[in-house]
N, C-alpha and C. Protein backbone atom coordinates (compact mmCIF):
# COMPACT_ATOMS: atom_id res chain seq x y z
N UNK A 1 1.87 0.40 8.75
CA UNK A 1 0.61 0.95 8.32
C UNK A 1 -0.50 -0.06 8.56
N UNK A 2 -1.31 0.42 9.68
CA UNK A 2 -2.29 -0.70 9.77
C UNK A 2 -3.22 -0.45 9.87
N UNK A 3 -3.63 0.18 8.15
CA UNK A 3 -4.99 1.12 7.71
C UNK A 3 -5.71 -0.25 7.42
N UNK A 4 -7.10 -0.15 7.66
CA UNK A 4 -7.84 -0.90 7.44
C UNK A 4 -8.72 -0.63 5.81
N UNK A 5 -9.32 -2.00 5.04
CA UNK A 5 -10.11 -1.44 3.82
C UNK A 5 -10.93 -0.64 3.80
N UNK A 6 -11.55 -0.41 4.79
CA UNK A 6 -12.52 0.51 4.64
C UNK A 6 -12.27 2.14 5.05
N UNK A 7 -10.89 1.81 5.49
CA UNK A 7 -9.91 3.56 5.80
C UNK A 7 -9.32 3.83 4.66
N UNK A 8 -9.49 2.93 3.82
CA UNK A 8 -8.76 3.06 2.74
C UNK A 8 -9.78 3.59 1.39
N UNK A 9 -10.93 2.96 1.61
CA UNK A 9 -12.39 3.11 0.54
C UNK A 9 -12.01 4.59 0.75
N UNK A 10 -11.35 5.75 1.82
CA UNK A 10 -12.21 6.65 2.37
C UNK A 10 -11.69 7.94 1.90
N UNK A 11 -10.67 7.64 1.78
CA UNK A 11 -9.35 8.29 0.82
C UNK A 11 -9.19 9.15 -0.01
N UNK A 12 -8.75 10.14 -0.50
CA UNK A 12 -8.72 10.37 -1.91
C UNK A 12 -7.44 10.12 -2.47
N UNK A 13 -7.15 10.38 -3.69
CA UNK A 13 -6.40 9.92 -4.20
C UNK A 13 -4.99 10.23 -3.68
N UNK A 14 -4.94 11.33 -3.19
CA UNK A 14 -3.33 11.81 -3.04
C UNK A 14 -3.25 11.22 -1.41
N UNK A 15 -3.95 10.96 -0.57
CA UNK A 15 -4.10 10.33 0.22
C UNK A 15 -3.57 8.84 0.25
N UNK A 16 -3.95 8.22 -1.14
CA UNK A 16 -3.62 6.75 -1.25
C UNK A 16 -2.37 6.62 -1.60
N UNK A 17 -1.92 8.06 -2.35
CA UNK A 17 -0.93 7.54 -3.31
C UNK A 17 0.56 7.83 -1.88
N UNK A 18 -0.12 8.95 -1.07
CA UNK A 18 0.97 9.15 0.42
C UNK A 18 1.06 7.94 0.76
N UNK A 19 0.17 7.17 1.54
CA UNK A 19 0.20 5.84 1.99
C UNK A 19 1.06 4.74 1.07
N UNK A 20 0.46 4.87 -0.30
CA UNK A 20 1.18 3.93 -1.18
C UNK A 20 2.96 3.97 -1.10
N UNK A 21 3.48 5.23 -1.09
CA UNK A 21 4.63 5.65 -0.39
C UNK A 21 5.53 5.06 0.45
N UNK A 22 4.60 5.55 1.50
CA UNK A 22 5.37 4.91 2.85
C UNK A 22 5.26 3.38 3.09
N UNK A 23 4.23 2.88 2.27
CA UNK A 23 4.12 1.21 2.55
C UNK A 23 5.49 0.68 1.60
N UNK A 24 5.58 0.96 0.43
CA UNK A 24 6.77 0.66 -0.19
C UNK A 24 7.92 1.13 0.73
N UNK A 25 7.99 2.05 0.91
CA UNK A 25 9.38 2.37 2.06
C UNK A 25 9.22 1.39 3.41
N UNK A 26 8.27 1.06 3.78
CA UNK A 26 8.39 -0.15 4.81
C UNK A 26 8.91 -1.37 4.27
N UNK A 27 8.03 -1.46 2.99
CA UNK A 27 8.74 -2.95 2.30
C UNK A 27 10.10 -2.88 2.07
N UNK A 28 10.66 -2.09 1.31
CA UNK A 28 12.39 -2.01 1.43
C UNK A 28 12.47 -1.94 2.86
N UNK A 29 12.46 -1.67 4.08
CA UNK A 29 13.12 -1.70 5.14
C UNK A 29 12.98 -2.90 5.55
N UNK A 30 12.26 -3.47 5.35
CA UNK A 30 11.45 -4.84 5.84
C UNK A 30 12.52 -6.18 4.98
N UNK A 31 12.93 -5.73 3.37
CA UNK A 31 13.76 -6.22 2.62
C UNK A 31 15.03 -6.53 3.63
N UNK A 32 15.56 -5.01 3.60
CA UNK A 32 17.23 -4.92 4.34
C UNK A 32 17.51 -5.79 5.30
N UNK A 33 15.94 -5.87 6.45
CA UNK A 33 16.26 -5.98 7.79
C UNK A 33 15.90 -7.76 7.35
N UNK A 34 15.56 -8.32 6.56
CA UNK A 34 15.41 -9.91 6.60
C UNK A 34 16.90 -10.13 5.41
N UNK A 35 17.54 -9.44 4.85
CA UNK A 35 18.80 -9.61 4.39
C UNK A 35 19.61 -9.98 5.29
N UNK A 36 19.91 -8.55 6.27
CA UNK A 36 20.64 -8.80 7.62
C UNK A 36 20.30 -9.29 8.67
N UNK A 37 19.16 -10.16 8.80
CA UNK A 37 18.97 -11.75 9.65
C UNK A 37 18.32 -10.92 10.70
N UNK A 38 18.00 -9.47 10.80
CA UNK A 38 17.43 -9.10 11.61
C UNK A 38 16.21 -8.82 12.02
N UNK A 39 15.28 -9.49 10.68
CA UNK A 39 13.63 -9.53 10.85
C UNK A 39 13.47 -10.68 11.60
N UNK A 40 12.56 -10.92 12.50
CA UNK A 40 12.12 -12.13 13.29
C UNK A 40 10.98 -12.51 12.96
N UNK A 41 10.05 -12.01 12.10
CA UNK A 41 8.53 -12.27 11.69
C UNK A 41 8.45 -11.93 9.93
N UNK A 42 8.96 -13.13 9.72
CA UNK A 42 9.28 -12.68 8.08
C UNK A 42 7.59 -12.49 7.56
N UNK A 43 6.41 -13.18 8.32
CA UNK A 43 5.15 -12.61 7.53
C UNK A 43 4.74 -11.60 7.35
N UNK A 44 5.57 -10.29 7.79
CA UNK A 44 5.36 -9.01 7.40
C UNK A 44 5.49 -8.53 6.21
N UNK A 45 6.47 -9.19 5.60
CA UNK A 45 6.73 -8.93 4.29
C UNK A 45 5.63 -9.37 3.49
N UNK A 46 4.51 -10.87 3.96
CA UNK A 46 3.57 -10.72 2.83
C UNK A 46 2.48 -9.90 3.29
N UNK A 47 2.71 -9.48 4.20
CA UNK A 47 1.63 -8.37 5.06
C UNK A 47 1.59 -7.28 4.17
N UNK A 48 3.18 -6.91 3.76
CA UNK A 48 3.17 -5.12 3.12
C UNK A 48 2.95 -5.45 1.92
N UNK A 49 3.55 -6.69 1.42
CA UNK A 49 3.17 -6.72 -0.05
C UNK A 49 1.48 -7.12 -0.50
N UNK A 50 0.86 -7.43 0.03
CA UNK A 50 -0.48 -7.52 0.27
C UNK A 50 -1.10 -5.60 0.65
N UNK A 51 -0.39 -5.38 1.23
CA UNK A 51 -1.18 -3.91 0.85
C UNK A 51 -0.67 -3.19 -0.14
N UNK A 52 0.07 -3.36 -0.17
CA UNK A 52 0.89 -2.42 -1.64
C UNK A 52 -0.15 -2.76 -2.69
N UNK A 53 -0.47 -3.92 -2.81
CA UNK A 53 -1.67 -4.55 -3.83
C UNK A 53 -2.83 -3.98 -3.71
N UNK A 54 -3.39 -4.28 -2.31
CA UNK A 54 -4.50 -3.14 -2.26
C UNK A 54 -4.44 -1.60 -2.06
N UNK A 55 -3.82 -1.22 -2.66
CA UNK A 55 -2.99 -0.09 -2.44
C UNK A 55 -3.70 0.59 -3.92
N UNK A 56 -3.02 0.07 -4.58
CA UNK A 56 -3.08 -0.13 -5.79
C UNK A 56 -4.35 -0.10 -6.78
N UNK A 57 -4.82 -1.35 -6.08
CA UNK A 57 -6.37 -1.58 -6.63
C UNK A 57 -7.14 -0.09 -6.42
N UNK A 58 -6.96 0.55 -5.23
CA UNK A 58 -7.83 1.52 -4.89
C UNK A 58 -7.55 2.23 -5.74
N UNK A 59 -6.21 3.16 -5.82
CA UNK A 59 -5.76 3.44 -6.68
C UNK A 59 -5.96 3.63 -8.14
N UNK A 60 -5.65 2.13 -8.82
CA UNK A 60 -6.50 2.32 -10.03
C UNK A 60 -8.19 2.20 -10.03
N UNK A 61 -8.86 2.12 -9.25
CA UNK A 61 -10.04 2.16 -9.30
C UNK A 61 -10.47 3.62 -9.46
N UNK A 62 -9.89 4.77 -8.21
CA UNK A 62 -10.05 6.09 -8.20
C UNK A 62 -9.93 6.56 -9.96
N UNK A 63 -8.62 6.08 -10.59
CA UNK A 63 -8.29 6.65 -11.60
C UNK A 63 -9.45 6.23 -13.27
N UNK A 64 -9.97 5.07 -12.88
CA UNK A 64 -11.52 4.59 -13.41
C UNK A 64 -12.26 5.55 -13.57
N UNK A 65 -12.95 5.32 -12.34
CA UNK A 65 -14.21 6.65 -11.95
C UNK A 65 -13.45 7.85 -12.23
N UNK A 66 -12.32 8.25 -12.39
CA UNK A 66 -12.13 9.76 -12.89
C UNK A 66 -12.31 9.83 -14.35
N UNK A 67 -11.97 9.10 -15.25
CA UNK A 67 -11.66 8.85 -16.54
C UNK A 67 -13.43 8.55 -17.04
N UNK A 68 -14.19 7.88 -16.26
CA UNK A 68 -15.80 7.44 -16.29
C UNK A 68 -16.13 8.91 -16.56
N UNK A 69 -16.23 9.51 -15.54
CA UNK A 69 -16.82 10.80 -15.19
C UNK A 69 -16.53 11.86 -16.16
N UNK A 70 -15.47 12.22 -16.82
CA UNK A 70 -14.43 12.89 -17.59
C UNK A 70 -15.46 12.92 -19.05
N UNK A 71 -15.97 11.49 -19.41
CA UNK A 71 -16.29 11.55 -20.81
C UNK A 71 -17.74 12.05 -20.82
């Protein structure tokens, strides 16, 4: 996934939370394949875990401004 922040600002929520998804399912694959000696670029792993984070942030930010708006 090599959405950029500002593809990400752009989002809505069920949008982020798809992405949020599949980035965790990369990170477990990304897990397995440096278990079984078969990752060659282990900085991917702080690559996905670095978006999973901003993943997240967006995420709870969306859920902010909904809860803002609400009262």
């Amino acid at each position: 996934m090599a959405t950029k922040n500002n593809e990400l600002a752009d989002l809505d929520l069920a949008e982020l939370l798809d992405e949020l998804r599949s980035t965790k399912q990369e990170a477990l694959n990304l897990r397995f394949r440096n278990a079984t000696g078969q990752l060659e670029n282990t900085a991917e792993i702080t690559r996905v875990r670095r978006q999973i984070a901003r993943l997240n942030t967006y995420i709870r930010q969306r859920e902010i401004a909904a809860a803002e708006t609400a009262k």
